[in-house]
Structure formats: structure tokens, C-alpha cells
C-alpha atoms as a PDB file:
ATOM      1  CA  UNK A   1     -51.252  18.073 -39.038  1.00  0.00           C
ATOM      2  CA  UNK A   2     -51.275  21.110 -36.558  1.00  0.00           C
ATOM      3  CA  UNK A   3     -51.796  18.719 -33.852  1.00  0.00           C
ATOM      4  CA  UNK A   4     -48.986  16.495 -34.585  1.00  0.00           C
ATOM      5  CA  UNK A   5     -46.630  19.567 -35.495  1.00  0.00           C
ATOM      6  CA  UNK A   6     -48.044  21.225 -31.702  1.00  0.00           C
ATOM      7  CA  UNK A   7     -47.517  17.757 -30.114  1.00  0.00           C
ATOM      8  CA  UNK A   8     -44.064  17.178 -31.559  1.00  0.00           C
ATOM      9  CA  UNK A   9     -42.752  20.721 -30.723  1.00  0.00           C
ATOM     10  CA  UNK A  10     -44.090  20.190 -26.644  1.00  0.00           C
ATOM     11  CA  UNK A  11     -42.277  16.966 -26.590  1.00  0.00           C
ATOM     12  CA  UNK A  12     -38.942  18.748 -27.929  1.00  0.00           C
ATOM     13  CA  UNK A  13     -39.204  21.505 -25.536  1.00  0.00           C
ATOM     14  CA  UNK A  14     -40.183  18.962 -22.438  1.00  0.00           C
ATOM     15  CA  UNK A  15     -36.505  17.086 -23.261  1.00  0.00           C
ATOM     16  CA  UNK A  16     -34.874  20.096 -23.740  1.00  0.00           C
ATOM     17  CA  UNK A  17     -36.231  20.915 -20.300  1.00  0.00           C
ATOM     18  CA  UNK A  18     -35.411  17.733 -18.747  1.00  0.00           C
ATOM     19  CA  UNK A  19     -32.225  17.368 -20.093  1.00  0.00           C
ATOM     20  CA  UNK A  20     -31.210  20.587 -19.095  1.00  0.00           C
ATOM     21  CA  UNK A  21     -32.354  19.881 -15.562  1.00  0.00           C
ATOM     22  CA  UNK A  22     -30.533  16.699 -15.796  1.00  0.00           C
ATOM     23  CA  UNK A  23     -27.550  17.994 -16.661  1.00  0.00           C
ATOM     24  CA  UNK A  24     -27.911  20.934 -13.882  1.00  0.00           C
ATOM     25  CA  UNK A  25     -28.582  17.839 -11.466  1.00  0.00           C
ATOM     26  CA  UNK A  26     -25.410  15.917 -12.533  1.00  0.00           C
ATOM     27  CA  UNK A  27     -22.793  19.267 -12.478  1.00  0.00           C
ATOM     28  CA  UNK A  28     -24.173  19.695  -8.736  1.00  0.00           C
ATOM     29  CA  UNK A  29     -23.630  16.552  -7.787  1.00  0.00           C
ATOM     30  CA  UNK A  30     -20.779  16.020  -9.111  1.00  0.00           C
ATOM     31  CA  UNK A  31     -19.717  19.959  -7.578  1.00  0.00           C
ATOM     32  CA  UNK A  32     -20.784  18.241  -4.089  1.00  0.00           C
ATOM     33  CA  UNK A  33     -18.730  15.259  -4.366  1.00  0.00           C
ATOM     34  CA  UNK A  34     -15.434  17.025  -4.753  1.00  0.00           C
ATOM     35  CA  UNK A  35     -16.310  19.383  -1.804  1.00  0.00           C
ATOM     36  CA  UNK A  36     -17.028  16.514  -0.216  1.00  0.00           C
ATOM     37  CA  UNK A  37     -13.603  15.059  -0.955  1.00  0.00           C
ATOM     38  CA  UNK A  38     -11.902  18.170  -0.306  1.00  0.00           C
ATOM     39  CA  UNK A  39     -13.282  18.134   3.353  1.00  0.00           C
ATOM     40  CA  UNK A  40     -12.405  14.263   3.938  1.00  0.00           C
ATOM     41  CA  UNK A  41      -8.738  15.302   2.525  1.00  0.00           C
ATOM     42  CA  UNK A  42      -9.011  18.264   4.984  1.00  0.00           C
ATOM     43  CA  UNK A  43     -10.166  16.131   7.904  1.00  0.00           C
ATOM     44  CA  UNK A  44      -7.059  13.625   6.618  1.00  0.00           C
ATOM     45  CA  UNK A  45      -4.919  16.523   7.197  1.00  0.00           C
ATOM     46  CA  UNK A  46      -5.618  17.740  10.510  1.00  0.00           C
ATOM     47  CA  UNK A  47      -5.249  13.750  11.779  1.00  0.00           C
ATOM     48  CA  UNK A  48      -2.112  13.838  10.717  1.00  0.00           C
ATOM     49  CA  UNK A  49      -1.347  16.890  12.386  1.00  0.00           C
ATOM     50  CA  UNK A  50      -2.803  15.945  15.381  1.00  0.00           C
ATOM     51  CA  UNK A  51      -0.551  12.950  15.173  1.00  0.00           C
ATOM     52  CA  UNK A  52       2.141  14.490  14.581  1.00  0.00           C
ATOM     53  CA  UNK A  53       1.679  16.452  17.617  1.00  0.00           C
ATOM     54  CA  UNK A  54       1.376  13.327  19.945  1.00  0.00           C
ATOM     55  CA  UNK A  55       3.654  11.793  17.872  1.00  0.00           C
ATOM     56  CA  UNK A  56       6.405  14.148  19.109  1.00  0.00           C
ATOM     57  CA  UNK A  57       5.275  14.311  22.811  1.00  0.00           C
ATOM     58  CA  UNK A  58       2.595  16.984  22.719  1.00  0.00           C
ATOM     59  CA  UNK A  59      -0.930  16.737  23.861  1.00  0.00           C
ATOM     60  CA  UNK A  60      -4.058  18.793  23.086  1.00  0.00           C
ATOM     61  CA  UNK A  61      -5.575  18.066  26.061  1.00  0.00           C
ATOM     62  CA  UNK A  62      -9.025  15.982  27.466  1.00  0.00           C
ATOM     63  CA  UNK A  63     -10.845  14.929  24.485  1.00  0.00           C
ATOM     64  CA  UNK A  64      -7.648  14.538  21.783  1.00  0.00           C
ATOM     65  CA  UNK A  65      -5.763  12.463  24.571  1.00  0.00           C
ATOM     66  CA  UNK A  66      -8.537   9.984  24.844  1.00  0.00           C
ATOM     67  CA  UNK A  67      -9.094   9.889  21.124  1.00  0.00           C
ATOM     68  CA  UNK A  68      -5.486   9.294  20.568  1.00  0.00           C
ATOM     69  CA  UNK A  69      -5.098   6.898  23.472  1.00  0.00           C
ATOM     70  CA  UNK A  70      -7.611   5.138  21.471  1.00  0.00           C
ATOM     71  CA  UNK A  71      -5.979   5.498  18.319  1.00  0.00           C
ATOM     72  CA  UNK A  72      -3.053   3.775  19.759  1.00  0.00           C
ATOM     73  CA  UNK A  73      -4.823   0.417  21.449  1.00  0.00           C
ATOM     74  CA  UNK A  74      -6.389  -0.056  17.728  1.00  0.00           C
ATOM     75  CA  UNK A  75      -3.284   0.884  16.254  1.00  0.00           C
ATOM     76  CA  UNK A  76      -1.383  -2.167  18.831  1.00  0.00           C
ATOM     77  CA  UNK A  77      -4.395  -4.577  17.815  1.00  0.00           C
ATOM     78  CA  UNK A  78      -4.332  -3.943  14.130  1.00  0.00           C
ATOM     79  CA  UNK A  79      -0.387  -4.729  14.521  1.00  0.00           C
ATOM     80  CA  UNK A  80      -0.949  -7.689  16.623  1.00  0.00           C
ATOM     81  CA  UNK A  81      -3.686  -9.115  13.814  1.00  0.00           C
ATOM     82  CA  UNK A  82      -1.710  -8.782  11.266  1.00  0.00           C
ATOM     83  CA  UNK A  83       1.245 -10.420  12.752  1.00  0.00           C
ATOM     84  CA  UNK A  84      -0.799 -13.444  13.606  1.00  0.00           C
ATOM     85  CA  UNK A  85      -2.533 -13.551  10.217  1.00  0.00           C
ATOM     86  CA  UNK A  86       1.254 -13.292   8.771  1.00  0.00           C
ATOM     87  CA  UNK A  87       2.463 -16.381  11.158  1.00  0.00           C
ATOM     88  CA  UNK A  88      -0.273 -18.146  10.625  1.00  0.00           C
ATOM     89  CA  UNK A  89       0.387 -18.104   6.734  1.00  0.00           C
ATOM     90  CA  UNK A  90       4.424 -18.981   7.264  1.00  0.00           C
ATOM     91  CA  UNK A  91       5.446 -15.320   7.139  1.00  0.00           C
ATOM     92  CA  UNK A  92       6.556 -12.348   9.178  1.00  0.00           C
ATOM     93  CA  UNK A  93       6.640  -8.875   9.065  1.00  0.00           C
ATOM     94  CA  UNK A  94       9.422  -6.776   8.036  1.00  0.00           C
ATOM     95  CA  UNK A  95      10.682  -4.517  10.980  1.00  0.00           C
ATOM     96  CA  UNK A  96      11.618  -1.622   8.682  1.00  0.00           C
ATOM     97  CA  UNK A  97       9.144  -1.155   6.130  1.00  0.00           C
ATOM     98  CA  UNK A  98       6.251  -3.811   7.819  1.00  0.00           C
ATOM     99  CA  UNK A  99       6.226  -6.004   4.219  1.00  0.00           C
ATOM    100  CA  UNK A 100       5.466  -9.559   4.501  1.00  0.00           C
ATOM    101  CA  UNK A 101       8.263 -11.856   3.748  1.00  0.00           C
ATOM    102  CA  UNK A 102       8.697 -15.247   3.865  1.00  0.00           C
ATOM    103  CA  UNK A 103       9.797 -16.754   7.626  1.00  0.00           C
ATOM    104  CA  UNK A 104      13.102 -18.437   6.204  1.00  0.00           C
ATOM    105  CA  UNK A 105      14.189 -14.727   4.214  1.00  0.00           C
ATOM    106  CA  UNK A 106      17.285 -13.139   5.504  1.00  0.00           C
ATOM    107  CA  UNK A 107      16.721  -9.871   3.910  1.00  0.00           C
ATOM    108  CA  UNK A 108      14.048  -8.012   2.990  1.00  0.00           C
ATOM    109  CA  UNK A 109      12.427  -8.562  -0.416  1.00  0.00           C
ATOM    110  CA  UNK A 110      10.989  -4.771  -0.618  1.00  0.00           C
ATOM    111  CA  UNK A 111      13.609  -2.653   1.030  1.00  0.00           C
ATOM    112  CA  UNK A 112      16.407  -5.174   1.556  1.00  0.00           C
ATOM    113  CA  UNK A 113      16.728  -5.046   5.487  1.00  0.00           C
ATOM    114  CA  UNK A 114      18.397  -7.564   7.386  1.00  0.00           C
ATOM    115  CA  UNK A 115      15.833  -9.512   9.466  1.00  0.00           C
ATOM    116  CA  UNK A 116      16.375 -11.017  12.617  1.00  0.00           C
ATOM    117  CA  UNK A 117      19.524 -13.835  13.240  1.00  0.00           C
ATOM    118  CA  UNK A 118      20.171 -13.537   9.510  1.00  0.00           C
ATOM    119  CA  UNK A 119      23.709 -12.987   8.798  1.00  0.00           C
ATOM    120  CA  UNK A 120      25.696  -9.836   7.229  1.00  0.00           C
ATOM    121  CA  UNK A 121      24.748  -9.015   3.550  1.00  0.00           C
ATOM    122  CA  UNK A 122      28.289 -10.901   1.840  1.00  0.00           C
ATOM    123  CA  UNK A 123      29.902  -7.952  -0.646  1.00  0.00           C
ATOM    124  CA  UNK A 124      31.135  -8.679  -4.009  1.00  0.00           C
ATOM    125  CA  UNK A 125      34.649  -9.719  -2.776  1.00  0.00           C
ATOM    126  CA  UNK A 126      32.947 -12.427  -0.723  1.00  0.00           C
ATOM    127  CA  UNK A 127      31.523 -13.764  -3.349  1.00  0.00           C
ATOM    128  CA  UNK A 128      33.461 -15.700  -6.918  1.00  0.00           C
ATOM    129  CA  UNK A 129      32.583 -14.725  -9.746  1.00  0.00           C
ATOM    130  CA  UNK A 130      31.737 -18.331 -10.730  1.00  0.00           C
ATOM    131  CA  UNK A 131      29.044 -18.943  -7.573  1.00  0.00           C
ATOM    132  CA  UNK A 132      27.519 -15.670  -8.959  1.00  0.00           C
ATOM    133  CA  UNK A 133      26.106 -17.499 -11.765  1.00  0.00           C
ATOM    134  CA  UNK A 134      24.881 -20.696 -10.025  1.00  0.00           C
ATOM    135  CA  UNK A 135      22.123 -20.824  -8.377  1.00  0.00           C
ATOM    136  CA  UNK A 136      22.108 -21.461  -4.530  1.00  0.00           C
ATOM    137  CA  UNK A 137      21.511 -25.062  -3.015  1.00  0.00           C
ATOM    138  CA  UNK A 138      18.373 -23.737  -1.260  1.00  0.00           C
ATOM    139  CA  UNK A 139      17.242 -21.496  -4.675  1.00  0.00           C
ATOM    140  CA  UNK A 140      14.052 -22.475  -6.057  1.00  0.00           C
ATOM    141  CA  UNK A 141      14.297 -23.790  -8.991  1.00  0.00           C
ATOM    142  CA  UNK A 142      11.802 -22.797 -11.235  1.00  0.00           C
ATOM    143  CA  UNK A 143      12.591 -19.836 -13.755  1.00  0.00           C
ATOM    144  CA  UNK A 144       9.171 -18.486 -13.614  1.00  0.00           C
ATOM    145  CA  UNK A 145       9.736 -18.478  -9.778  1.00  0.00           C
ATOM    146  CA  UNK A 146      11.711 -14.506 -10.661  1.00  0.00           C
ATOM    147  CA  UNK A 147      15.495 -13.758 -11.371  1.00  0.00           C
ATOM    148  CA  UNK A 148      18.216 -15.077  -9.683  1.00  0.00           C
ATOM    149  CA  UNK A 149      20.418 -12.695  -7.466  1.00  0.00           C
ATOM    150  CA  UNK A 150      23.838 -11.677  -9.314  1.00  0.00           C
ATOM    151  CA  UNK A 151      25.760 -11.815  -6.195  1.00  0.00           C
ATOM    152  CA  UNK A 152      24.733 -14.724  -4.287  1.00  0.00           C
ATOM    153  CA  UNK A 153      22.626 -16.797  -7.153  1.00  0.00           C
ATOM    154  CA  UNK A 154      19.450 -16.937  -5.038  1.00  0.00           C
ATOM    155  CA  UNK A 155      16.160 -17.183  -7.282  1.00  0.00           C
ATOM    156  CA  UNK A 156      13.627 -14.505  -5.911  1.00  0.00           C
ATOM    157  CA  UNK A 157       9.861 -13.955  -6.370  1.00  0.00           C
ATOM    158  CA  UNK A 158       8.901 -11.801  -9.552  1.00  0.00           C
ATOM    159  CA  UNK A 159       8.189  -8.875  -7.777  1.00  0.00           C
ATOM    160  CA  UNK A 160      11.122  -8.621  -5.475  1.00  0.00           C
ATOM    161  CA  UNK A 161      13.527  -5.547  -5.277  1.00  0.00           C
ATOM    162  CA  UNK A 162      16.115  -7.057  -2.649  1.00  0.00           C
ATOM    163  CA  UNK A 163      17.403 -10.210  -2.717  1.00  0.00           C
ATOM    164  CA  UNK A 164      16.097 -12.298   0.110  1.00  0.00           C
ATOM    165  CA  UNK A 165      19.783 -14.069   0.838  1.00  0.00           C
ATOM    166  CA  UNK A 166      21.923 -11.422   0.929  1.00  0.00           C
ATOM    167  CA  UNK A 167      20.007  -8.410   0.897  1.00  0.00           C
ATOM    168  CA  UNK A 168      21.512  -7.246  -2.747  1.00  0.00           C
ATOM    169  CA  UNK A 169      19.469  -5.041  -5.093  1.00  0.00           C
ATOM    170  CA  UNK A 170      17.805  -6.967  -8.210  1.00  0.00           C
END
């Protein structure tokens, strides 16, 4: 009965042990991965000063004016990607705020810019009150398609701040 008392007591104080070392293990780790965050945030930061800096005309000299001169081709080919990848798929980019819309939009569905050969945003004195509530010929029709625009009647996608006719707020 000793033996099993002297056996059981060893194997309390060995998970004791173990836990305690486990949980020691896990607070360090975990300890490491937010320093480690902090200095990624901290590297974050000074790229974004450094940007800044070029940003604005300034240089930092030899090895900052290649990196950034780098910076910018991948910058111009990430751009250039994405604008294919957007054409290819019927859409284009949004000069403003760089959201995809839809090649036939007027206006920007996100921040309600006027693209490109789309004509001026009509006001609510353009527009009768009766056309407000029809839909317009080119509106898609189905409901679950998003709400229709109060000033023009266009139907836009669910998710849509800006109308993409007139450029109206939803």
C-alpha cells in the first residue's frame, strides 16, 4: 500500500512539474510573439516613414534610394496586374479610391466618384419625383440584386454605398 501511496504521490509531483514547465513554456512564447509583433509594427512604422520621406521629395541616400526605386517598379507592376486581372474580368479600377467597379458604372460604388466619360451626377431638381421611384431602363431587375437609387431609380449591388448612375449616396 506504501508503494502505491509512494508511486501515486511521484506521479502528482512529476505533473505538477510538467505542467508548471508547460505553462512557463507557453507564457514565454506567447511573451515572444508579441515582441515579435511589436518589432514587425515597428519595422511597419519606419517604412512608412521612409516613404513618407520619398514620398515628399526627400532621399536618404545610396542604399534607401535603391530600395525605394525598387519599391516603386513593384509598386507600377502590382498596379499594372491588377488592372489587367480587373479588365480581364469586365471591370476597372476606380481612380480615387482604386475599388473595382463594373466597366459600364458611371460612379463609383464605394466612394461615389465620377469615372471616366460618365456624365455629371443629375441633382434632385433634375430628377421628378415620379422617375425616382421607377427603376431605370438599364436597372437590373432582380430585388435581391440591392436597393434601388432614390434619385435616379438605378438597382445597385448589396454592398454598394454610391449609386453607380449618378453617383448619389444609398
Amino acid at each position: 500500500m506504501d508503494d502505491i501511496k509512494s508511486t501515486i504521490t511521484d506521479l502528482a509531483g512529476n505533473v505538477a512539474k510538467t505542467s508548471s514547465r508547460f505553462l512557463k513554456s507557453t507564457k514565454l512564447s506567447m511573451a515572444l510573439s508579441s515582441e515579435e509583433q511589436k518589432l514587425k509594427n515597428l519595422y511597419i512604422e519606419i517604412g512608412k516613414k521612409v516613404h513618407e520621406i520619398y514620398t515628399y521629395g526627400g532621399s536618404l541616400g545610396g542604399v534607401f534610394d535603391e530600395c525605394y526605386a525598387r519599391l516603386r517598379e513593384l509598386d507600377t507592376r502590382i498596379k499594372d496586374i491588377k488592372r489587367e486581372i480587373a479588365e480581364s474580368r469586365g471591370l476597372t479600377a476606380c481612380p480615387k479610391c482604386g475599388a473595382r467597379v463594373d466597366r459600364d458604372s458611371d460612379f463609383c460604388p464605394k466612394c461615389g466618384s465620377q469615372l471616366s466619360g460618365a456624365a455629371p451626377a443629375p441633382t434632385r431638381s433634375m430628377v421628378s419625383p415620379t422617375y425616382q421611384t421607377e427603376p431605370a431602363p438599364n436597372a437590373p431587375l432582380p430585388a435581391e440584386s440591392g436597393k434601388a437609387c432614390p434619385v435616379c431609380g438605378r438597382r445597385n449591388g448589396l454592398g454598394e454605398r454610391f449609386c453607380v448612375a449618378c453617383g448619389r449616396a444609398l
